[in-house]
Protein backbone atom coordinates (compact mmCIF):
# COMPACT_ATOMS: atom_id res chain seq x y z
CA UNK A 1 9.74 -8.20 -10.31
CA UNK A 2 5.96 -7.91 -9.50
CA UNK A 3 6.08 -9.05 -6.21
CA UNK A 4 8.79 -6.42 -5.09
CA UNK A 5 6.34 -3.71 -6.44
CA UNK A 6 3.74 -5.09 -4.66
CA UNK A 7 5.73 -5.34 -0.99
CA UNK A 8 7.07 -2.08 -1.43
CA UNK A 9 3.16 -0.74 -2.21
CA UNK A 10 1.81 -2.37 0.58
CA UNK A 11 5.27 -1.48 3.70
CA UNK A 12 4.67 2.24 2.46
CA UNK A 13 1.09 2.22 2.87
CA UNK A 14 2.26 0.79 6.32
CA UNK A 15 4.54 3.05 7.40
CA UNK A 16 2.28 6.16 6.28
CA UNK A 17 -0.57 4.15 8.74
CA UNK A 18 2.41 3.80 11.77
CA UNK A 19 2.97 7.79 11.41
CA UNK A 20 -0.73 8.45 12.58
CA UNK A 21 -2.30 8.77 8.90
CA UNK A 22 -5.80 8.22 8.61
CA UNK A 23 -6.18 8.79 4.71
CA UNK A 24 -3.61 8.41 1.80
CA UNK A 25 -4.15 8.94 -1.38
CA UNK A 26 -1.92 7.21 -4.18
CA UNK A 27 -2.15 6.26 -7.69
CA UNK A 28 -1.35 2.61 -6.56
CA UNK A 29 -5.37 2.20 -4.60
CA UNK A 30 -5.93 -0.50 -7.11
CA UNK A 31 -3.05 -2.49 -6.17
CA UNK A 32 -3.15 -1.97 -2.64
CA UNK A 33 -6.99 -3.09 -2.48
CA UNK A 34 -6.50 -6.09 -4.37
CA UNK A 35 -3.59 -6.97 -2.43
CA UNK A 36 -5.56 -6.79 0.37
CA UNK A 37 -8.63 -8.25 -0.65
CA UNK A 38 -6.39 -11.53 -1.39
């Protein structure tokens, strides 16, 4: 379903920010900044 995409998009953005990465780029930005944005 949606909402497994959307946890999965948002704990690997995660774990790439736990491993010391300051920058990421991904085709999902969209859906991680309006996940975030609420």
């Amino acid at each position: 379903g949606a909402g497994d995409r959307d946890a999965l998009v948002l704990e690997t953005l995660m774990a790439f920010k736990r491993a010391g990465c300051t920058g990421v780029l991904t085709y999902h930005a969209a859906d991680a900044a309006r996940l975030l944005n609420g």
